[in-house]
Protein backbone atom coordinates (compact mmCIF):
# COMPACT_ATOMS: atom_id res chain seq x y z
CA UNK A 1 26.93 -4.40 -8.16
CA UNK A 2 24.16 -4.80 -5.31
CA UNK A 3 23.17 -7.89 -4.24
CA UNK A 4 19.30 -8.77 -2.89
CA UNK A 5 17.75 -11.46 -1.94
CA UNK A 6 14.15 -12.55 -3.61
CA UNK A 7 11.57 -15.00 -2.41
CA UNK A 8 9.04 -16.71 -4.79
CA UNK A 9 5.69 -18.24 -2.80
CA UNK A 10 3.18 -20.35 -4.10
CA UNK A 11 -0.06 -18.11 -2.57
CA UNK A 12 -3.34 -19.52 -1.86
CA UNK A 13 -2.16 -23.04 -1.87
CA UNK A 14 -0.63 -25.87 0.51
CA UNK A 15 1.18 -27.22 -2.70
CA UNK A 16 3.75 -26.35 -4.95
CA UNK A 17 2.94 -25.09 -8.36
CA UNK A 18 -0.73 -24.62 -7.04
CA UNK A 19 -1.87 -21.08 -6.09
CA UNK A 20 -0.71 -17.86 -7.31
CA UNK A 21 2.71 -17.09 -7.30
CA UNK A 22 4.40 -13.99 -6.73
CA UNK A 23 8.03 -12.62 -6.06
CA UNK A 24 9.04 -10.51 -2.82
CA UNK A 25 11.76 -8.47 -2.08
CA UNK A 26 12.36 -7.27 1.52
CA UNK A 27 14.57 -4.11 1.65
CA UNK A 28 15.80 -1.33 3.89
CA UNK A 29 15.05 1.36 1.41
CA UNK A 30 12.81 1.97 -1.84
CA UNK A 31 14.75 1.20 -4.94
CA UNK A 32 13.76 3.61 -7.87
CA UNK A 33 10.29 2.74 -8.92
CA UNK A 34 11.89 2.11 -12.74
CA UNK A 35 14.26 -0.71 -10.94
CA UNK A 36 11.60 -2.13 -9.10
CA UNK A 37 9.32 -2.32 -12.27
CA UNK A 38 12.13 -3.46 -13.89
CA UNK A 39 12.45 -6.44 -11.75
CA UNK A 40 8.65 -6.73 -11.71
CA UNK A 41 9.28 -7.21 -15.79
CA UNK A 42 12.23 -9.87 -15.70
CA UNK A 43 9.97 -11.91 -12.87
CA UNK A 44 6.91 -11.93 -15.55
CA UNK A 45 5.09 -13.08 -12.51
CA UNK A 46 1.25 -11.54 -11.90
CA UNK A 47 2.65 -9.43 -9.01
CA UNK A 48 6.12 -9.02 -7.69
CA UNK A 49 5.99 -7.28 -3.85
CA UNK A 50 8.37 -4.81 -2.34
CA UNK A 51 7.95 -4.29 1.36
CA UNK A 52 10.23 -2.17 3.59
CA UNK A 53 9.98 -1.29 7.46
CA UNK A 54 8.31 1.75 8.86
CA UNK A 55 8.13 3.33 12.04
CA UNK A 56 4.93 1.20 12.99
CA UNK A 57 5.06 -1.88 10.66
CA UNK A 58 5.53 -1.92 6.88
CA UNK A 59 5.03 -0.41 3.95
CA UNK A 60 4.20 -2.51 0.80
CA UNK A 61 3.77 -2.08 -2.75
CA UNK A 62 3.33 -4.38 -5.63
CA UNK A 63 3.66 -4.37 -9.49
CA UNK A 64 2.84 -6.20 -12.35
CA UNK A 65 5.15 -6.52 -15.54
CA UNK A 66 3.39 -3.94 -16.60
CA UNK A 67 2.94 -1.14 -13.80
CA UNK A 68 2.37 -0.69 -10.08
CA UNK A 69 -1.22 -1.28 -8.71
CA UNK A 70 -3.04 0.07 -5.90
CA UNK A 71 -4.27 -3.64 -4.91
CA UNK A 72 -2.89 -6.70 -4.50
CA UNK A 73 -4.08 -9.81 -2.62
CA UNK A 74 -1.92 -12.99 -3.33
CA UNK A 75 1.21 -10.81 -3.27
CA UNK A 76 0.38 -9.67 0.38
CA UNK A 77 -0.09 -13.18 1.80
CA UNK A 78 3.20 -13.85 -0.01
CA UNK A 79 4.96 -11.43 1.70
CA UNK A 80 3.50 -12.17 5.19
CA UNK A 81 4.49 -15.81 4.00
CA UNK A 82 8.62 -14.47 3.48
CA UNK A 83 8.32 -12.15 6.78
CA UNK A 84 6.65 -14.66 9.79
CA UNK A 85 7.64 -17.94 8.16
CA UNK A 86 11.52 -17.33 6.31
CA UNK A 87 12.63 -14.15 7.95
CA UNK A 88 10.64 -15.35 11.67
CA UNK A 89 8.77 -12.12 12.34
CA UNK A 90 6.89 -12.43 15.48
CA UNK A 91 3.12 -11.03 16.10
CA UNK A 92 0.44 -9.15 13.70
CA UNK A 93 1.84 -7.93 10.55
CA UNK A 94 0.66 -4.22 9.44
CA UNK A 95 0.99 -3.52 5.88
CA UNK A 96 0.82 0.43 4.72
CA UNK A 97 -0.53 0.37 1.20
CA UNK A 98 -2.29 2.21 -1.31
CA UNK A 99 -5.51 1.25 0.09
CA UNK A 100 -5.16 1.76 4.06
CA UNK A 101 -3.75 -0.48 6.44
CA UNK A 102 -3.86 -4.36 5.50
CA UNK A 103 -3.23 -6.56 8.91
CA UNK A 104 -1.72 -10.34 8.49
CA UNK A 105 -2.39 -12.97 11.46
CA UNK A 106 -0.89 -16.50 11.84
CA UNK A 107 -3.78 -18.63 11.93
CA UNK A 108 -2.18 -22.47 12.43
CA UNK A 109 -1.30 -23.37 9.31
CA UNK A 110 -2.77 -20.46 7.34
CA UNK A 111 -2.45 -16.70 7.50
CA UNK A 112 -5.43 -14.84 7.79
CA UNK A 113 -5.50 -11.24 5.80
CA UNK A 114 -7.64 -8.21 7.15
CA UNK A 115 -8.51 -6.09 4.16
CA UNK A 116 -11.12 -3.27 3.72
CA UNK A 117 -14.62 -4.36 2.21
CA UNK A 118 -15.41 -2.61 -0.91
CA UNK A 119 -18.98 -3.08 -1.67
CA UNK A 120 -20.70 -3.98 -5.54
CA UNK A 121 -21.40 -0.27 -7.19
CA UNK A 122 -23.61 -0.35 -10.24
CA UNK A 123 -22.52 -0.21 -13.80
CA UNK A 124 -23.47 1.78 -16.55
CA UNK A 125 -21.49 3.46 -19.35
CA UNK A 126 -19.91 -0.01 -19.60
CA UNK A 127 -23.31 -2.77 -20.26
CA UNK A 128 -22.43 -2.62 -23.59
CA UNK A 129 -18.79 -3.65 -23.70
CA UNK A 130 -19.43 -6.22 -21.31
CA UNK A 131 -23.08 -8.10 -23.40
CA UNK A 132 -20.07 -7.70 -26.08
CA UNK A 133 -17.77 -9.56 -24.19
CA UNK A 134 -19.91 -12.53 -22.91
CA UNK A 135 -22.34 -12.38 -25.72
CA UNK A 136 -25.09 -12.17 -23.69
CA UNK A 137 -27.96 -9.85 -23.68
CA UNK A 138 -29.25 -9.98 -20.13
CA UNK A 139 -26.45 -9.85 -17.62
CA UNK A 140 -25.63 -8.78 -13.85
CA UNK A 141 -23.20 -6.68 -13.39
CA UNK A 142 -21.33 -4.56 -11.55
CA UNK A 143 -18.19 -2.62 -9.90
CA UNK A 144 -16.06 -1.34 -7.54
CA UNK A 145 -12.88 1.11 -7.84
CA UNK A 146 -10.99 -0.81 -9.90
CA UNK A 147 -12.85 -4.10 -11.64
CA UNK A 148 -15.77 -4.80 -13.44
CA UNK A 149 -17.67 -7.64 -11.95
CA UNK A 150 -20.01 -10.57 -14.40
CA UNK A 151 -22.20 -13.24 -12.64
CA UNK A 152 -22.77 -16.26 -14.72
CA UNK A 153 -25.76 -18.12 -14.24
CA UNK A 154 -23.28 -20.98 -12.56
CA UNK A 155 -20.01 -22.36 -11.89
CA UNK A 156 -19.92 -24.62 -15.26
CA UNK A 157 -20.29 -21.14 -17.36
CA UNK A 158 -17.63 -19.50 -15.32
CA UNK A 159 -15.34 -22.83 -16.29
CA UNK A 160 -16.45 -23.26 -19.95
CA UNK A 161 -16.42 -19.04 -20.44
CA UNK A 162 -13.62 -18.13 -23.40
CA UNK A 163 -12.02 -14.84 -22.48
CA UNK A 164 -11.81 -12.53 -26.14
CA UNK A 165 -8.35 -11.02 -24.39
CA UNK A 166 -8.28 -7.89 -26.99
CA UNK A 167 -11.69 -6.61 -25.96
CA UNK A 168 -11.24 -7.51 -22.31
CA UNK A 169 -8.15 -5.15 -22.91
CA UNK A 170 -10.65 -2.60 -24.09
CA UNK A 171 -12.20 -2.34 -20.77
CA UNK A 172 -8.68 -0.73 -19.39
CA UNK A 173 -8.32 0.40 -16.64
CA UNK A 174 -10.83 -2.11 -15.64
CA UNK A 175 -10.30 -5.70 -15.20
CA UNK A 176 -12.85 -8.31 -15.60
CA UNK A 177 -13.89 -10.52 -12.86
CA UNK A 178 -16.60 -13.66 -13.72
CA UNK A 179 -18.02 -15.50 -11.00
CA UNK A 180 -21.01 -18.07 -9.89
CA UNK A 181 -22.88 -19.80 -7.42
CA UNK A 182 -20.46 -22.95 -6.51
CA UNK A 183 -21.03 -26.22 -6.49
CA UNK A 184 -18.35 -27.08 -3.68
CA UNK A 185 -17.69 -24.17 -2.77
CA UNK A 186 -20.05 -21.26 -1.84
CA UNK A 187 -18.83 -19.37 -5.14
CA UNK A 188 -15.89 -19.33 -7.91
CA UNK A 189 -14.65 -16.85 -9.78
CA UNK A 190 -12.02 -16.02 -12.80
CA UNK A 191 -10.15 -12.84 -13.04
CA UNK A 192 -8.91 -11.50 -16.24
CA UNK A 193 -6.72 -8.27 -16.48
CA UNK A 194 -4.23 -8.34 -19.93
CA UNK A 195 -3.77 -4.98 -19.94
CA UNK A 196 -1.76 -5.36 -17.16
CA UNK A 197 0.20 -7.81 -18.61
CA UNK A 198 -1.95 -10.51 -16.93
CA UNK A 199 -4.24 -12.64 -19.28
CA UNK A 200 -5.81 -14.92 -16.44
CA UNK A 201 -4.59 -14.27 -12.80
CA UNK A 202 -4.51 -17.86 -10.96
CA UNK A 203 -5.70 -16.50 -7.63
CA UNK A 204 -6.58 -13.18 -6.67
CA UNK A 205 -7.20 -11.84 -3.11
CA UNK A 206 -8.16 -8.04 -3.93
CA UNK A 207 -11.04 -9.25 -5.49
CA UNK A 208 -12.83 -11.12 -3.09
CA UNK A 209 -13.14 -7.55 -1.02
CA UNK A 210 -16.14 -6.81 -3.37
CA UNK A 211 -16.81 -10.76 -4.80
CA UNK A 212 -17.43 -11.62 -0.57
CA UNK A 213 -19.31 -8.10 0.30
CA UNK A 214 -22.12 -9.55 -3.09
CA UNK A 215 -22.48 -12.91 -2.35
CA UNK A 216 -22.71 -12.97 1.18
CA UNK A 217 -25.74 -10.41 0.50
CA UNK A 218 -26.53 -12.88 -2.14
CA UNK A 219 -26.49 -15.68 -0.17
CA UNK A 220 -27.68 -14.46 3.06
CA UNK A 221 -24.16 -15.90 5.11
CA UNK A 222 -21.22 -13.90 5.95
CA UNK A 223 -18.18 -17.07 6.19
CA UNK A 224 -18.08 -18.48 2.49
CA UNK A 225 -15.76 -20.68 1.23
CA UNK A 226 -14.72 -20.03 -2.37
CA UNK A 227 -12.51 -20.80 -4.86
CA UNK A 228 -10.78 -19.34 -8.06
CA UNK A 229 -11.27 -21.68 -10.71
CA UNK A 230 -7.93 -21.12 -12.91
CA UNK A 231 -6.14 -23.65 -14.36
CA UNK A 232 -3.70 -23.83 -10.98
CA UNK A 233 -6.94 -23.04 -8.64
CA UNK A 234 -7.09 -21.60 -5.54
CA UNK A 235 -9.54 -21.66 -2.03
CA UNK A 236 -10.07 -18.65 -0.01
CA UNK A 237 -12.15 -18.57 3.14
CA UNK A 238 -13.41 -15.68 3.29
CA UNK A 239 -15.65 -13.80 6.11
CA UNK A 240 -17.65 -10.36 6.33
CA UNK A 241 -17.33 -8.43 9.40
CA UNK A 242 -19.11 -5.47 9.07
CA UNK A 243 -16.78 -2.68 6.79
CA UNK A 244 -13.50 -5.60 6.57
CA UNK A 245 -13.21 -8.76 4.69
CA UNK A 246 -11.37 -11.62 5.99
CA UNK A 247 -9.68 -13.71 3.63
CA UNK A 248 -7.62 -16.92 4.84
CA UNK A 249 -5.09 -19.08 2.99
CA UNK A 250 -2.03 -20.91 3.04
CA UNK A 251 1.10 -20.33 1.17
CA UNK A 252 4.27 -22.21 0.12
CA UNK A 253 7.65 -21.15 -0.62
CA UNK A 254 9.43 -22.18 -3.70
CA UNK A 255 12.30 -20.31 -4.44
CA UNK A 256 15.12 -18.24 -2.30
CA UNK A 257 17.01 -16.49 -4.86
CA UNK A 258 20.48 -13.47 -5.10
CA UNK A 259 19.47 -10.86 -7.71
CA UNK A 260 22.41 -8.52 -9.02
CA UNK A 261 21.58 -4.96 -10.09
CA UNK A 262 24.27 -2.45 -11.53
């Protein structure tokens, strides 16, 4: 039987049950990918981390209960959380992932996450499913690799919108972001992806690399402050800088945990 040990953190948040949370595992080599979704599965947990040392950092990969994804946000401050606060990691944190290098800073009390900007792309082919989906004729829309993007005409329709899960699930392998012009905040957002086995994510960094990229065009400012308007809620502050987006946040650890696998 091999023993590991497993973190849960409380991401995007300086309070327990707040935030996102997500599981990480720190180990010295891969486990097979059907263990590590099979841990992924027993967690039930939006994202569930895996990071291991490489020759000039770390390599990191995350997965749902469902499968592994190319993006994660909350999951990656999570796992900077476990390496420079439980395990005392010193210095700049290098992630290898799926989609390039991700850097993690110490920033006081927060950590602040270097990820690549991936600008709004139009959509097409999918208008219809989406007027379906809000019930609204005239929408603005659009996409990037990965998620299809809705902007409500403000932050009260992004809290009162109902999500119809099984056609939301018809947009696979898309997932469905809403957002709006804030009223504290610069913007909020809600982030829906059940085919992944994730009806509403609490707080989700991967998708303010297109939601800051649009509304800092929108809004003519490249720091915002926003904030994911779940039912735990989240803030991000979030910052432009030419082809990177800088997202800040804190995190907060609430479990330390043995696992035992045959």
């Amino acid at each position: 039987m091999k023993t590991l040990t497993m973190y849960q953190v409380d991401a995007f948040t300086t309070e327990l049950f707040r935030g996102n949370p997500a599981a990480v595992l720190v180990l010295d080599e891969w486990l097979p990918v059907e263990t590590m979704q099979n841990i992924a599965a027993e967690n039930n947990l939006a994202e569930t981390a895996f990071v291991k040392r490489n020759a000039n950092g770390w390599d990191l990969r995350w997965f749902t209960p469902v499968h592994e994804v190319n993006f994660c946000g909350h999951a990656t401050l999570a796992s900077s959380h476990v390496l420079l606060h439980e395990l005392g990691i010193k210095g700049e944190l290098v992630f290898e992932t799926r989609v390039g290098a991700l850097r993690v800073n110490k920033k006081q009390s927060a950590y602040q996450l270097d990820f690549p900007s991936f600008p709004p792309e139009p959509v097409a082919n999918l208008l219809p499913a989406l007027k379906d989906i809000t019930a609204r004729e005239n929408i603005t829309a659009f996409q990037n690799f990965e998620n299809v993007f809705i902007e409500l005409e403000n932050e009260q329709a992004v809290l009162d919108f109902v999500p119809d899960l099984p056609k939301i699930t018809e947009l696979d392998p898309f997932g469905l972001v809403i957002t709006g012009k804030g009223e504290e905040h610069d913007f909020v957002s809600r982030y829906f992806v059940p085919h992944a086995g994730i009806p509403e994510d609490p707080v989700t960094g991967s998708i303010h690399s297109t939601l800051v990229p649009y509304w800092a065009a929108k809004l003519g400012k490249n720091h915002l402050s926003a904030f994911q308007r779940s039912k735990r809620g989240g803030h991000l502050l979030c910052e432009l800088a030419d082809d990177r987006v800088l997202i800040s946040g804190a995190a907060v650890t609430f479990m330390k945990a043995e696992i035992y696998l045959p």
